[in-house]
Structure formats: C-alpha cells, structure tokens
N, C-alpha and C. Protein backbone atom coordinates (compact mmCIF):
# COMPACT_ATOMS: atom_id res chain seq x y z
N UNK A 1 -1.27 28.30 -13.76
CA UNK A 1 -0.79 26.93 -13.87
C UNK A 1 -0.03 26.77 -15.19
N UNK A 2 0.91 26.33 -14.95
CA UNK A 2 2.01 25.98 -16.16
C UNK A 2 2.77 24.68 -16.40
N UNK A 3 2.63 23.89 -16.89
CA UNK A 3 3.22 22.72 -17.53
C UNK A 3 4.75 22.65 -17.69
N UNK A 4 4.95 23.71 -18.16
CA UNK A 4 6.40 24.08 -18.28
C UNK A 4 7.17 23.04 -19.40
N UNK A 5 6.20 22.70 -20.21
CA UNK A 5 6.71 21.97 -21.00
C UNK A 5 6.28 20.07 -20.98
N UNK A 6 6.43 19.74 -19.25
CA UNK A 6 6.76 18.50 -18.92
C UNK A 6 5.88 17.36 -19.89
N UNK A 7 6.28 16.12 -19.98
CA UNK A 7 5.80 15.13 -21.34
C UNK A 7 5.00 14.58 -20.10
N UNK A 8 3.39 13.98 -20.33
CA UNK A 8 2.69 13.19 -19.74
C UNK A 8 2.00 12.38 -20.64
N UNK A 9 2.14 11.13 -20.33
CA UNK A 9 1.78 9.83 -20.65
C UNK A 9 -0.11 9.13 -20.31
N UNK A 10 -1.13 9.45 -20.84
CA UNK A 10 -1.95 9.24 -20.50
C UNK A 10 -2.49 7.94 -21.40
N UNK A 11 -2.91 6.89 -20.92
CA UNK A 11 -3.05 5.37 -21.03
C UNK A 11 -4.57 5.04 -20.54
N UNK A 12 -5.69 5.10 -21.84
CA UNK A 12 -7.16 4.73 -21.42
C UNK A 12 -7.60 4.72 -22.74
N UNK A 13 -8.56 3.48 -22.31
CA UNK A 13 -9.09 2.47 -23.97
C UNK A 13 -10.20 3.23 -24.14
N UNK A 14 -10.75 4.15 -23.01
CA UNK A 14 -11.65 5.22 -24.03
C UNK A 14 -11.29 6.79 -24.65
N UNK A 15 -11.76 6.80 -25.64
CA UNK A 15 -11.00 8.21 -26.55
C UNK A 15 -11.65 8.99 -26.07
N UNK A 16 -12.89 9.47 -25.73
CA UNK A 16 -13.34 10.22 -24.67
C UNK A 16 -12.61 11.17 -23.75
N UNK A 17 -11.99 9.85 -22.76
CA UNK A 17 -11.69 10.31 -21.58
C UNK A 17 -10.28 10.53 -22.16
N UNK A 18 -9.64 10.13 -23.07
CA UNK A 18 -8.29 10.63 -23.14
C UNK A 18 -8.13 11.99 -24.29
N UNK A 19 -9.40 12.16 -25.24
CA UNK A 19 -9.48 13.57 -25.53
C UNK A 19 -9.76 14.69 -24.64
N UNK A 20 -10.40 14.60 -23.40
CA UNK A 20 -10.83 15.10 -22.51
C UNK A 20 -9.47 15.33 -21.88
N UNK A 21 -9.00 14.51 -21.27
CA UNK A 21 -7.28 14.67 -20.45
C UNK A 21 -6.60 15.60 -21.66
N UNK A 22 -6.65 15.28 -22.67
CA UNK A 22 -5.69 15.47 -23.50
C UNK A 22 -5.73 17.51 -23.66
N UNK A 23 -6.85 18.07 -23.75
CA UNK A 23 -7.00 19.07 -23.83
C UNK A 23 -6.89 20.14 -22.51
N UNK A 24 -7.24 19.25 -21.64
CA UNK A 24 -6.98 19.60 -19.88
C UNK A 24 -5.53 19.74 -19.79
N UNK A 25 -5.07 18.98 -20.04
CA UNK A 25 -3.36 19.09 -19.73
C UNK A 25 -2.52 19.93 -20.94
N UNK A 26 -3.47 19.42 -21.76
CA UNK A 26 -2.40 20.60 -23.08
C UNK A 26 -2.46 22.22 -22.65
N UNK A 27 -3.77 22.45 -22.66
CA UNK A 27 -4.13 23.77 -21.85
C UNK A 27 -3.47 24.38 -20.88
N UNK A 28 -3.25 23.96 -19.96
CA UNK A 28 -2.28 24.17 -18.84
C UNK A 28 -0.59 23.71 -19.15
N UNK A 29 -0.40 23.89 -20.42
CA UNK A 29 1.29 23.76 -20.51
C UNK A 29 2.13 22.28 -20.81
N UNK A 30 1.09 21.31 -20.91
CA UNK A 30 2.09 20.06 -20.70
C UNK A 30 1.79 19.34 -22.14
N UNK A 31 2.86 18.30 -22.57
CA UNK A 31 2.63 17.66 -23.69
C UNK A 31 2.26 16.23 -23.47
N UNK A 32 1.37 16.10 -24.27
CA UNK A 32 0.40 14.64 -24.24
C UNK A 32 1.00 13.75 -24.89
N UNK A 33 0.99 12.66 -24.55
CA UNK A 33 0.96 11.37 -25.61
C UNK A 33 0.14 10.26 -25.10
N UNK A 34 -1.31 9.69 -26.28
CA UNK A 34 -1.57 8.82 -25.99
C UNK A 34 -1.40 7.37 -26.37
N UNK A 35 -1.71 6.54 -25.18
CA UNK A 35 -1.32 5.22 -25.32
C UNK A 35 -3.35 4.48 -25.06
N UNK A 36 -3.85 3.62 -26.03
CA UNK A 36 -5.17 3.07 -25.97
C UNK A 36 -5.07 2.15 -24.48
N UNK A 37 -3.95 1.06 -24.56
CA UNK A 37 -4.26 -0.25 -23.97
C UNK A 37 -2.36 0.14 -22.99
N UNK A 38 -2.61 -1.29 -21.88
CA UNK A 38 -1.33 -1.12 -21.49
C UNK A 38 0.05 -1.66 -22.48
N UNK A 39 -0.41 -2.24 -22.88
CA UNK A 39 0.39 -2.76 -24.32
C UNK A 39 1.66 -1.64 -24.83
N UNK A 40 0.65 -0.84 -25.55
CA UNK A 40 0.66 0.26 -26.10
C UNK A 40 1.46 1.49 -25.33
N UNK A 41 1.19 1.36 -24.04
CA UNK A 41 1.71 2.09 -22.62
C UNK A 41 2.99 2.33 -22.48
N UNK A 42 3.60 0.48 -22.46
CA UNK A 42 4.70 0.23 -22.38
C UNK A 42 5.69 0.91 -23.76
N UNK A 43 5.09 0.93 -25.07
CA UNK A 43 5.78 0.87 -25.85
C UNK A 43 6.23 2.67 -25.71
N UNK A 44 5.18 3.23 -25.62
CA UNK A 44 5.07 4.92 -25.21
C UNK A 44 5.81 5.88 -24.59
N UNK A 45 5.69 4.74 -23.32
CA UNK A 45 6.43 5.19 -22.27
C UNK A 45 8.12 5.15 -22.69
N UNK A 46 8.56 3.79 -22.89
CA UNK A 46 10.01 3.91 -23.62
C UNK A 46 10.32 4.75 -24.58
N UNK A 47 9.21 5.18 -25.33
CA UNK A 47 9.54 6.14 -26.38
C UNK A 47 10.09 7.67 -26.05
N UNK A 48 8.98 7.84 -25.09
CA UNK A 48 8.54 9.30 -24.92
C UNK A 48 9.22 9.73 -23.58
N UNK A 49 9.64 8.94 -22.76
CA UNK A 49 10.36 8.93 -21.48
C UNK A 49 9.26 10.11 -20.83
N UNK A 50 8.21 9.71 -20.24
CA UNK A 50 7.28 10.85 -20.01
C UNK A 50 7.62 11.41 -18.64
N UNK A 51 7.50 12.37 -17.91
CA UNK A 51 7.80 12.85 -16.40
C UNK A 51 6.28 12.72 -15.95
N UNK A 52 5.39 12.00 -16.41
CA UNK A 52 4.25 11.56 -15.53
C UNK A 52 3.50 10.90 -16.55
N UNK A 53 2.73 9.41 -15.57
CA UNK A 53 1.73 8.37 -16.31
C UNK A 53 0.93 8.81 -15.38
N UNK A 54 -0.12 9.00 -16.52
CA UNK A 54 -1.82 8.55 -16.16
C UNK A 54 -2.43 7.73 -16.81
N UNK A 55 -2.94 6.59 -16.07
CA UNK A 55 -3.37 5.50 -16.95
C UNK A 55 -4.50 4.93 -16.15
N UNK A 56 -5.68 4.57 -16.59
CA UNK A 56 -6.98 3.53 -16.34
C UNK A 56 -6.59 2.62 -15.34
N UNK A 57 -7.37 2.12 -14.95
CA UNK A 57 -7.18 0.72 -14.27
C UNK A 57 -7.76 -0.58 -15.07
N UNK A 58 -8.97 -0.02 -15.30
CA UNK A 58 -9.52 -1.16 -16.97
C UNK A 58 -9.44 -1.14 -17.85
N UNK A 59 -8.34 -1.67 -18.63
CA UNK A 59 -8.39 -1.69 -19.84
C UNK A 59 -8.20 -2.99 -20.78
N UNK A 60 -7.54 -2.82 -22.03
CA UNK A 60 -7.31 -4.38 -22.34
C UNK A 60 -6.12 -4.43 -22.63
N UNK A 61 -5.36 -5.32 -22.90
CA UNK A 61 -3.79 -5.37 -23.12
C UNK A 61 -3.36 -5.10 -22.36
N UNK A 62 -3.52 -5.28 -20.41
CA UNK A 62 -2.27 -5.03 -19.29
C UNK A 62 -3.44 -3.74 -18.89
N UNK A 63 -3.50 -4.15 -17.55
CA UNK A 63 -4.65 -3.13 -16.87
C UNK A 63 -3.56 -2.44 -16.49
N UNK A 64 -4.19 -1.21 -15.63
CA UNK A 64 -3.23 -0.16 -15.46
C UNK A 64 -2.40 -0.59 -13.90
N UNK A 65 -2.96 -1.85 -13.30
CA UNK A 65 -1.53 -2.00 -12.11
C UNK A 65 -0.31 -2.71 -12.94
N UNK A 66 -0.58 -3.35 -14.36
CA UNK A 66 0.71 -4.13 -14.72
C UNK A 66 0.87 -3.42 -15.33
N UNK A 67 0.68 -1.93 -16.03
CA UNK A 67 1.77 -0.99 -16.38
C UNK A 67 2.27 0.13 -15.39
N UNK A 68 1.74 0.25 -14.19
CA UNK A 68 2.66 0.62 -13.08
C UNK A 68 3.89 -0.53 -13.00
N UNK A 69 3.30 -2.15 -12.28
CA UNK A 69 4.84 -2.81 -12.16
C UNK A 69 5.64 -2.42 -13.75
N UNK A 70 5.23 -2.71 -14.33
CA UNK A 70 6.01 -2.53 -15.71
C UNK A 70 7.16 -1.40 -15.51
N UNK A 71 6.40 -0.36 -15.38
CA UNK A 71 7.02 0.66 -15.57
C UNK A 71 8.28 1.05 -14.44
N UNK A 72 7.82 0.35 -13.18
CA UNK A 72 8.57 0.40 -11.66
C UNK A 72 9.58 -0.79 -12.58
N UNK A 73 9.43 -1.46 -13.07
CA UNK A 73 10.82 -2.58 -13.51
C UNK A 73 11.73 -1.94 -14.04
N UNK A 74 11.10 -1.20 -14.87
CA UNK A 74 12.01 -0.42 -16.14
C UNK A 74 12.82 0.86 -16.09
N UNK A 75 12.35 1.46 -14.83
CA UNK A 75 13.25 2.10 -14.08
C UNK A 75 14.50 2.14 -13.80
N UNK A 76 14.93 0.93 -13.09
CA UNK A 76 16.57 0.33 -12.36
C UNK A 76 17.43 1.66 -12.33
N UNK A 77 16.72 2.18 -11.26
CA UNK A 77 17.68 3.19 -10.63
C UNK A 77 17.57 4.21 -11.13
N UNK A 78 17.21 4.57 -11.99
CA UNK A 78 16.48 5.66 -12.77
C UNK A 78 15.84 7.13 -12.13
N UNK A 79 15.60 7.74 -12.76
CA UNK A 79 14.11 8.71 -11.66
C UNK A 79 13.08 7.79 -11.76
N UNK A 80 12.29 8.12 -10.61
CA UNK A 80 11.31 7.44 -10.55
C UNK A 80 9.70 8.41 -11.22
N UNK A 81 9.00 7.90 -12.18
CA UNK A 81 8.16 8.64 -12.83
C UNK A 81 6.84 8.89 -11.95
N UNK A 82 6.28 9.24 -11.60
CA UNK A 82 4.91 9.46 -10.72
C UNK A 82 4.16 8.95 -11.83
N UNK A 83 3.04 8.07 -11.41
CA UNK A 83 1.81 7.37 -11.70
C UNK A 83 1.07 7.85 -11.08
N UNK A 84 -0.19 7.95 -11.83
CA UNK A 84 -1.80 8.50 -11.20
C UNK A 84 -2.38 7.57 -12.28
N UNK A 85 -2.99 6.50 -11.44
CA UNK A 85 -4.16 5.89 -11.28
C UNK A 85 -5.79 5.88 -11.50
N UNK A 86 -6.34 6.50 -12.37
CA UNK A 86 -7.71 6.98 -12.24
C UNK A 86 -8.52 5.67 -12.99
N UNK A 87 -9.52 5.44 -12.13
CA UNK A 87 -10.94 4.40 -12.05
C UNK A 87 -12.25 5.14 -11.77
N UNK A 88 -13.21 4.47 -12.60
CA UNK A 88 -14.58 4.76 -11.90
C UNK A 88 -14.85 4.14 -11.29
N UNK A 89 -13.98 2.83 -10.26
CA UNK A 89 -14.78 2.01 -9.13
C UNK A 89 -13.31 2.39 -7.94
N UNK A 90 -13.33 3.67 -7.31
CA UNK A 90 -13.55 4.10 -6.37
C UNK A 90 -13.67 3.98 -5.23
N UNK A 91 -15.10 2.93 -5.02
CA UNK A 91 -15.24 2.27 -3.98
C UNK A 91 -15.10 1.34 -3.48
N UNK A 92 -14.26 0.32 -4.63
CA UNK A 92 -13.75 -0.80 -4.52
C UNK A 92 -12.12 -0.62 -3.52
N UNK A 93 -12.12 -0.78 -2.54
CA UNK A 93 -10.66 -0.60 -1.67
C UNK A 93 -9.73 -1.25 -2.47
N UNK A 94 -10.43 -2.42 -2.69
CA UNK A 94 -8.79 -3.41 -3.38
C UNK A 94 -8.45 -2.55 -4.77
N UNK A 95 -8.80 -1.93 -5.39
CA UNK A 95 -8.05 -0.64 -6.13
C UNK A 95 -7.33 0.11 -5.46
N UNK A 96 -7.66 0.57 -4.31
CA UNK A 96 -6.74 1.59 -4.18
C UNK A 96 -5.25 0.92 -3.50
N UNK A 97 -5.60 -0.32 -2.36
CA UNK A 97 -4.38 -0.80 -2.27
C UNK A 97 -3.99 -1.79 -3.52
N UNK A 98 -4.45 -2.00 -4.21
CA UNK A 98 -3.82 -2.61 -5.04
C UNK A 98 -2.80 -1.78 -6.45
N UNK A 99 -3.22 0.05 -6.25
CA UNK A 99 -2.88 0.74 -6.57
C UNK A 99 -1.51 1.21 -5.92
N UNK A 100 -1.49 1.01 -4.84
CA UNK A 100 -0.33 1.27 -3.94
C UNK A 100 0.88 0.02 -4.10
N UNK A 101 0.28 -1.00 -4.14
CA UNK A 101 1.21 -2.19 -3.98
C UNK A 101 1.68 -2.34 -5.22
N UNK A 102 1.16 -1.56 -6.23
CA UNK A 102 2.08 -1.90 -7.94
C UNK A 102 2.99 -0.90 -8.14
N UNK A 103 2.87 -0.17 -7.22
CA UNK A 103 4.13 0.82 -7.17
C UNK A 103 3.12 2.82 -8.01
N UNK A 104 1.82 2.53 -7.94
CA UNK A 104 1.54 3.93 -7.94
C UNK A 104 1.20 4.92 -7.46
N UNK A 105 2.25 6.32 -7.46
CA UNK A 105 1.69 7.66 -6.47
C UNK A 105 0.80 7.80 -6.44
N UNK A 106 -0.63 7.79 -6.67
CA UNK A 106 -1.76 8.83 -6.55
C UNK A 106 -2.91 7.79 -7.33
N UNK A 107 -3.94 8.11 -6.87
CA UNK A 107 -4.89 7.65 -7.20
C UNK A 107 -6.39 8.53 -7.27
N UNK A 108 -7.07 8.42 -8.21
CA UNK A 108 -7.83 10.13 -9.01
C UNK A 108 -9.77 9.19 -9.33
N UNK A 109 -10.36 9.19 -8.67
CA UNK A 109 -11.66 8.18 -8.62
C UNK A 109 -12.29 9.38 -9.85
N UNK A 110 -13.06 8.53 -10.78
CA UNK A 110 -13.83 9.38 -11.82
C UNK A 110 -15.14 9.13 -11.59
N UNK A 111 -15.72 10.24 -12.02
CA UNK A 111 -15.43 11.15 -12.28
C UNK A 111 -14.64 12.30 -11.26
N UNK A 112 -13.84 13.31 -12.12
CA UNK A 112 -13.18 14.30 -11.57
C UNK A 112 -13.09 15.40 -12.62
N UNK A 113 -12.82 16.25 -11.42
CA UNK A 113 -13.01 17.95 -11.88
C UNK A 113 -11.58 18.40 -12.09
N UNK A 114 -11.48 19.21 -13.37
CA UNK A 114 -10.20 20.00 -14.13
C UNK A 114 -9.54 20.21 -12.91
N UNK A 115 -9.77 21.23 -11.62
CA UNK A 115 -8.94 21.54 -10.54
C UNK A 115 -8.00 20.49 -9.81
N UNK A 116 -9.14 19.42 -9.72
CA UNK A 116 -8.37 17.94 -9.21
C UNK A 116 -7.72 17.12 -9.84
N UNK A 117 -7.84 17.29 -11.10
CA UNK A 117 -6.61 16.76 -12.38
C UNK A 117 -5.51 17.42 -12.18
N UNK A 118 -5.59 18.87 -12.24
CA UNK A 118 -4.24 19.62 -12.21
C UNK A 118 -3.65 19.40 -11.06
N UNK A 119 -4.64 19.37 -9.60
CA UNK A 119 -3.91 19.55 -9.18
C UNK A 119 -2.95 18.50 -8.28
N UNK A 120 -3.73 17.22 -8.61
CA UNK A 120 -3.00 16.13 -8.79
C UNK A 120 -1.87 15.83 -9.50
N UNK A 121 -2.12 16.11 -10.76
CA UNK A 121 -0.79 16.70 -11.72
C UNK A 121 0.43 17.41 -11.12
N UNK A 122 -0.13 18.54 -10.58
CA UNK A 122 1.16 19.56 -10.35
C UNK A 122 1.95 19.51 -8.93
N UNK A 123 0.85 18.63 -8.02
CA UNK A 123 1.28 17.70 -6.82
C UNK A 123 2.54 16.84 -7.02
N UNK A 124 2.33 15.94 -7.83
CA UNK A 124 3.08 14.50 -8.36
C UNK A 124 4.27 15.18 -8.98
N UNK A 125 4.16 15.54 -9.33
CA UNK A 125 5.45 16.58 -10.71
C UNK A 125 6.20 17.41 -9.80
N UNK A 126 5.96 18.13 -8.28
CA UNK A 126 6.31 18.97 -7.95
C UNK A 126 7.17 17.54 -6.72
N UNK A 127 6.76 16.67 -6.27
CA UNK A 127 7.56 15.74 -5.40
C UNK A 127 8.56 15.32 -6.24
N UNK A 128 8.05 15.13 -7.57
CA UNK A 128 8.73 14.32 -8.26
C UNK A 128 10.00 14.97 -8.68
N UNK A 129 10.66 16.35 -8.49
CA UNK A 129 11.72 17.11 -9.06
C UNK A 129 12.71 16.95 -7.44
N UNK A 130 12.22 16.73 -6.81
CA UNK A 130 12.71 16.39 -5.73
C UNK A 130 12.88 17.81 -4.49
C-alpha cells in the first residue's frame, strides 16, 4: 500500500483519534494535515487543497455534514474531493443518509480496523482519479 504522496485532510476534536489516523495514513505513504473543529476544516482544506477529507460527524465549530456542504460549495466545477465520514453512532440511519445528502462518499462507523481505513482510503482516491 502506497500513498503515493496524496495530501489527506483529517478533521476530529479528539487528538487521539486524529494521532491515531495520523500515523495510519502517514505509514502507508500519504500526507496528513490536521484540522480540530469544522471551522478549522474549512480553513485547511483551502490551504492544503487535500485529494481526500476525513472528518467526524461530532464536533464543535460545524459538524462534519456542514463541512462536507462546505466543501461541495467550494468546489464550482472543480475535482470533486472524496469525503469519508467516520462516527461512533453507526446505528443511527439518519447519519448515514444524512451523510449522503451533504454530499459525502463513504462513510467508516468507529470503531475501525487499519485494513478498513486504508482500504476505504485507497477505494475513494482510486474513483476519485477517475
């Protein structure tokens, strides 16, 4: 598994789970940048022009469906960036369509295993080159 470089955007108000991503994805080739809140997301994302967001669904400053629309605005015709979605409530349906209706690819219920990160990762990234 190889990263090949690509910039990913990971967006979660716990340092935990985004040191955890952060070493998962560095490992396998890709470059990190984190964002705490969606706030923060937005500002990131313009910075870093990432080829994939992963971001929370709970957080503070703009949960993670208003930095999907966000990010689907800011697009205008653009490539379109793949979003993955990851929550620990799972079983709540209105996440997952409500994950769909803000405009995000994939959706990752936590806990999850390194294989299903990547290979969610290398899923999204691999549609996403077209």
């Amino acid at each position: 598994m190889n990263g090949s470089g690509k910039n990913i955007l990971i967006v979660d108000d716990d340092k935990s789970i985004q040191e955890l991503l952060r070493i998962i994805l560095t490992k396998n080739g890709y470059n990190v940048y984190l964002a705490r809140d969606g706030e923060e997301a937005i500002h990131k994302y313009l910075e870093v022009e990432p080829d994939l967001v992963i971001s929370d669904i709970s957080m503070p400053k703009g949960d993670g469906f208003n930095v999907a629309i966000i990010i689907r605005s800011k697009e205008r015709g653009g490539p379109r960036i793949p979003i993955l979605l990851i929550s620990a409530f799972y079983d709540d349906h209105a996440n997952v369509q409500n994950a769909q209706r803000c405009g995000a690819d994939a959706f990752l219920p936590k806990p999850f295993t390194q294989k299903q990160l990547i290979g969610a990762v290398e899923g999204l990234l691999e549609n996403s080159d077209g």
